[in-house]
Protein backbone atom coordinates (compact mmCIF):
# COMPACT_ATOMS: atom_id res chain seq x y z
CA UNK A 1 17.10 -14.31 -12.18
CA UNK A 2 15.75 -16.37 -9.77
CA UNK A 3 17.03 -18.96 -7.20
CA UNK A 4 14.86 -21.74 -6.95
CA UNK A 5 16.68 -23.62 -3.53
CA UNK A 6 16.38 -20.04 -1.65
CA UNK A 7 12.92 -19.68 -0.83
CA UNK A 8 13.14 -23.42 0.98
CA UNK A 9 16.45 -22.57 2.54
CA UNK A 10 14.87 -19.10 3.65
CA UNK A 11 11.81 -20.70 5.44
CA UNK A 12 13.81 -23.02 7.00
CA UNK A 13 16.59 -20.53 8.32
CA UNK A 14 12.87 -18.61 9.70
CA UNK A 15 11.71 -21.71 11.39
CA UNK A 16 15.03 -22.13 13.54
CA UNK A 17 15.66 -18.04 14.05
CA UNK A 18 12.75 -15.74 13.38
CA UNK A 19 14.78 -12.81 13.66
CA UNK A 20 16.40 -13.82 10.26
CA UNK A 21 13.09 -12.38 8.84
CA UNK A 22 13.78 -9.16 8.87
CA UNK A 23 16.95 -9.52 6.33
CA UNK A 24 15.19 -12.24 3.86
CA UNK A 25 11.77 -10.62 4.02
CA UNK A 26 13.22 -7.59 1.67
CA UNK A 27 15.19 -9.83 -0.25
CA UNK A 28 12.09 -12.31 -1.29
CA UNK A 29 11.44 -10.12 -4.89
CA UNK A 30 15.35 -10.61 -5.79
CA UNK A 31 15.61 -14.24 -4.79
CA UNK A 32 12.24 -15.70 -6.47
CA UNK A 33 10.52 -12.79 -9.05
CA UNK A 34 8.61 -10.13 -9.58
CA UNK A 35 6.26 -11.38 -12.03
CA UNK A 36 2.89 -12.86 -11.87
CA UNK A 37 1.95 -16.14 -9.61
CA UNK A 38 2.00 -18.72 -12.49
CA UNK A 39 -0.90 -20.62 -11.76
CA UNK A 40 -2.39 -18.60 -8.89
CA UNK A 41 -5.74 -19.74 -6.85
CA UNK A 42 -8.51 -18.06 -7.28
CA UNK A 43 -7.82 -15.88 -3.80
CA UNK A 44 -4.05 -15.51 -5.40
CA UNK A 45 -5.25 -14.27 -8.60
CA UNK A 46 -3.55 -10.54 -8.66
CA UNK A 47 -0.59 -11.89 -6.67
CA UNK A 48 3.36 -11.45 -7.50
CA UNK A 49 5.63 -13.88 -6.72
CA UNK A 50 7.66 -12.09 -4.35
CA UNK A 51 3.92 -12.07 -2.58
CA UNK A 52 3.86 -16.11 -2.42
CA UNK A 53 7.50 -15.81 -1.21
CA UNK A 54 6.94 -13.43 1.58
CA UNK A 55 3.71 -15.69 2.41
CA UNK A 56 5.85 -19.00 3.11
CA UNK A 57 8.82 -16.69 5.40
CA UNK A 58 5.87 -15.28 7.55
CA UNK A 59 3.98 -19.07 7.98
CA UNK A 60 7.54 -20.61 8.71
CA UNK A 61 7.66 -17.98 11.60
CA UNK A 62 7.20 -20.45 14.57
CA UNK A 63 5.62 -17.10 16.68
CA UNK A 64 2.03 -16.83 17.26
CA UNK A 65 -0.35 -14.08 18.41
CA UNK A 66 1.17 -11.10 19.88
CA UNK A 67 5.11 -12.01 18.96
CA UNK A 68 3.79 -12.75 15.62
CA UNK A 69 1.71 -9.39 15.05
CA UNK A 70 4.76 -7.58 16.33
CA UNK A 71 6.67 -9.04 13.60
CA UNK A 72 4.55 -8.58 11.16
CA UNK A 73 3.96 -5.13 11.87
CA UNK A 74 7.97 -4.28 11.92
CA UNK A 75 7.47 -5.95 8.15
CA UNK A 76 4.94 -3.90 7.27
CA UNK A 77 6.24 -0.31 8.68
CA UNK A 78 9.75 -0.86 7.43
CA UNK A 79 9.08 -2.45 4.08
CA UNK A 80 8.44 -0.86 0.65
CA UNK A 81 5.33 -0.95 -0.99
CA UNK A 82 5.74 -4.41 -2.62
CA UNK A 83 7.04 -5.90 0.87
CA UNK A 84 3.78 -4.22 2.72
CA UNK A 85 1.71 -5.64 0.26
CA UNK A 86 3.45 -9.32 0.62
CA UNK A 87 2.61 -8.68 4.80
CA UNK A 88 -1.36 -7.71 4.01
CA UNK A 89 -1.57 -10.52 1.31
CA UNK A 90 -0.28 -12.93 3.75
CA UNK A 91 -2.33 -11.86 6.89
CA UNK A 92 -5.41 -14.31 6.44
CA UNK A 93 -2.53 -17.15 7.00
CA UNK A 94 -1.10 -16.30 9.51
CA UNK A 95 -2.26 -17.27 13.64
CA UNK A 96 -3.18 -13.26 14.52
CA UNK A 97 -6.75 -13.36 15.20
CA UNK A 98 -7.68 -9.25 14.56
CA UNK A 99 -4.12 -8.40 15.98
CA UNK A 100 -3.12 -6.51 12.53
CA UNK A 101 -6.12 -4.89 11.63
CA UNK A 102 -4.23 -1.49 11.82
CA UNK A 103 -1.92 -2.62 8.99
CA UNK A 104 -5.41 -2.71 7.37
CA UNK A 105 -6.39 0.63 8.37
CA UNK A 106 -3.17 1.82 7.41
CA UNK A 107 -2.78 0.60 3.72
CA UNK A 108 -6.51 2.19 3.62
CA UNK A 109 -5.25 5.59 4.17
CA UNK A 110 -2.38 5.68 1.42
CA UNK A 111 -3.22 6.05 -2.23
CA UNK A 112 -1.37 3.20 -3.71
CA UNK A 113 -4.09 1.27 -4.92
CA UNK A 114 -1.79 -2.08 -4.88
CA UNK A 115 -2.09 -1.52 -1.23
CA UNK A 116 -5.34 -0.71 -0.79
CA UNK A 117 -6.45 -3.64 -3.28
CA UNK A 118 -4.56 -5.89 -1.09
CA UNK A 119 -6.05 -4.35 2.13
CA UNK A 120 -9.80 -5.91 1.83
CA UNK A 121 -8.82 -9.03 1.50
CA UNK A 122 -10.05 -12.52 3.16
CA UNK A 123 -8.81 -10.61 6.59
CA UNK A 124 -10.67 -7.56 5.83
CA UNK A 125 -13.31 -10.04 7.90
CA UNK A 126 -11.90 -8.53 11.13
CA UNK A 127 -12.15 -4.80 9.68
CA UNK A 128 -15.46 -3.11 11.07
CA UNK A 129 -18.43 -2.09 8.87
CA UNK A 130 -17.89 1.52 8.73
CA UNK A 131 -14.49 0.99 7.71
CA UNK A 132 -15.03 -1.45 5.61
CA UNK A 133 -17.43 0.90 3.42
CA UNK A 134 -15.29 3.18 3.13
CA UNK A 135 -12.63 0.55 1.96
CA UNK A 136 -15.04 -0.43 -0.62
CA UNK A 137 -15.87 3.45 -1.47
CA UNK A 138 -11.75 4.38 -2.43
CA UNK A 139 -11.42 1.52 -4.60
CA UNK A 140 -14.57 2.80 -6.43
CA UNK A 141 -12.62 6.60 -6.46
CA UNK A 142 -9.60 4.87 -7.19
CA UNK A 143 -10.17 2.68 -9.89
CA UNK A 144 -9.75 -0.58 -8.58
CA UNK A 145 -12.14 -3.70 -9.55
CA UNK A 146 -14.19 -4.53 -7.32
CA UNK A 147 -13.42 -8.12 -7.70
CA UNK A 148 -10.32 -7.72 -6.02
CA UNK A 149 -12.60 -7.15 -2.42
CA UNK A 150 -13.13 -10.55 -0.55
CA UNK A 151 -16.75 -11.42 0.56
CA UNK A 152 -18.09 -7.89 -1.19
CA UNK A 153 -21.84 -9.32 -1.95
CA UNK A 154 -21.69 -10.87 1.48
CA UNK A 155 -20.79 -7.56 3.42
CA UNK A 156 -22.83 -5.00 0.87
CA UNK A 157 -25.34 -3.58 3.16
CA UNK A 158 -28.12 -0.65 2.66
CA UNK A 159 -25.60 1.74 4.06
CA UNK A 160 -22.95 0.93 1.42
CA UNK A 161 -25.69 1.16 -1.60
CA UNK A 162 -26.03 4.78 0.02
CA UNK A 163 -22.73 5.50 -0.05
CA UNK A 164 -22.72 4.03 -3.83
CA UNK A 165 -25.46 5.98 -4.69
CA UNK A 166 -24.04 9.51 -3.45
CA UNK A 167 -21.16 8.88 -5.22
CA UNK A 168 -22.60 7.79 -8.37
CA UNK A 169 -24.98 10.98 -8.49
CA UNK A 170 -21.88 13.22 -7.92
CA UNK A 171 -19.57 11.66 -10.84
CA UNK A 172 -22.71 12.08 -13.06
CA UNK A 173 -23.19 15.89 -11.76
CA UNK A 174 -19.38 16.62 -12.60
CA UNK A 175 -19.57 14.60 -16.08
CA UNK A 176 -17.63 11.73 -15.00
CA UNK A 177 -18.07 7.90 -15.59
CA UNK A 178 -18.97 5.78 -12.50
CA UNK A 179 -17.10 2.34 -13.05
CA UNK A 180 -19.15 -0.76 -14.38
CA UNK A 181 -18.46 -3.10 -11.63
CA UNK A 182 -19.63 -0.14 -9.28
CA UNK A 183 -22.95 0.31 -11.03
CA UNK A 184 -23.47 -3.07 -11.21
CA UNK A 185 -23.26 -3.44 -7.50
CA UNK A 186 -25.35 -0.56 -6.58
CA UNK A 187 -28.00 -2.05 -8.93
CA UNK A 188 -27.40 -5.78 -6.68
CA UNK A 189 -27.83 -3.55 -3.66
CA UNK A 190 -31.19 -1.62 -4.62
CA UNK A 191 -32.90 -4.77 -5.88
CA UNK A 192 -35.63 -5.70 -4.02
CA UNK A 193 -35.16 -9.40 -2.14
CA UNK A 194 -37.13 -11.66 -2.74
């Protein structure tokens, strides 16, 4: 069940003492839902709406730059899955510049694929190339549409249709399916331009 006066109360308690973030950032899921964003953007379209919830604590924080990575990054090492994810979803919000591209990094390395999803993102702007590639690369190993990667045509270079390539020759050498949205990228990447 949800409480629809917490949230405001919440943001406003974050506002006047940003230390109270670190007990209502966990409890964002309980207070306002789990399910879906009703009515998402089109940048919010996988999001939760313990995500939106955990978005408004972190803007109300009245830090900026270093205090405000800091924080985040305390969020993002001592939350749970769905917490870290709220902290990545929320990063191209907040005022950190590239200060939290290891959170990036770090959701890169695990194998939850809400995580990684989450990771390439609108902030995934501050992530280098190479990294970014291979960002691109596990959710193609993974499973995870394409769609869900911000600016992907923009950033697709030769050196990611490549990468596409090798990996699409080795599914089809061990009998395995290389994902539609893949392929069809790869093919976007190996057309001539015009």
């Amino acid at each position: 069940m949800t409480d629809p006066g917490w949230l405001g109360a919440a943001a406003a308690r974050v506002a006047a003492d940003p230390d109270a973030i670190r007990e209502l950032f966990p409890s964002a899921g309980r207070h306002c839902g789990r399910g879906p964003l009703p009515h998402p953007g089109p940048q919010e379209a996988s999001w939760t709406v313990d995500d939106a919830a955990r978005t408004v604590l972190l803007t109300a924080l009245p830090q900026r730059g270093e205090a405000l990575a800091a924080t985040v990054t305390v969020l993002y090492h001592d939350g749970d899955a769905a917490e870290k994810r709220g902290v990545l979803r929320a990063l191209p919000r907040l005022d950190l510049a590239d200060g939290a591209v290891e959170l990036l990094r770090d959701a890169l390395r695990t194998n939850d694929p809400r995580l990684v999803a989450a990771s390439l993102g609108p902030y995934a702007r501050h992530l280098d190339a190479a990294a970014w590639r291979q960002g691109v690369l596990k959710c193609v190993f993974m499973g995870i549409e394409l769609a869900a990667i911000d600016a992907l045509d923009e950033r697709a270079d030769a050196e990611l249709a490549l990468m596409l390539a090798d990996l699409a020759a080795e599914r089809r050498a061990a009998g395995r399916t290389f994902a539609a949205d893949a392929t069809a990228l790869l093919a976007r990447l190996q057309t001539p331009q015009a």
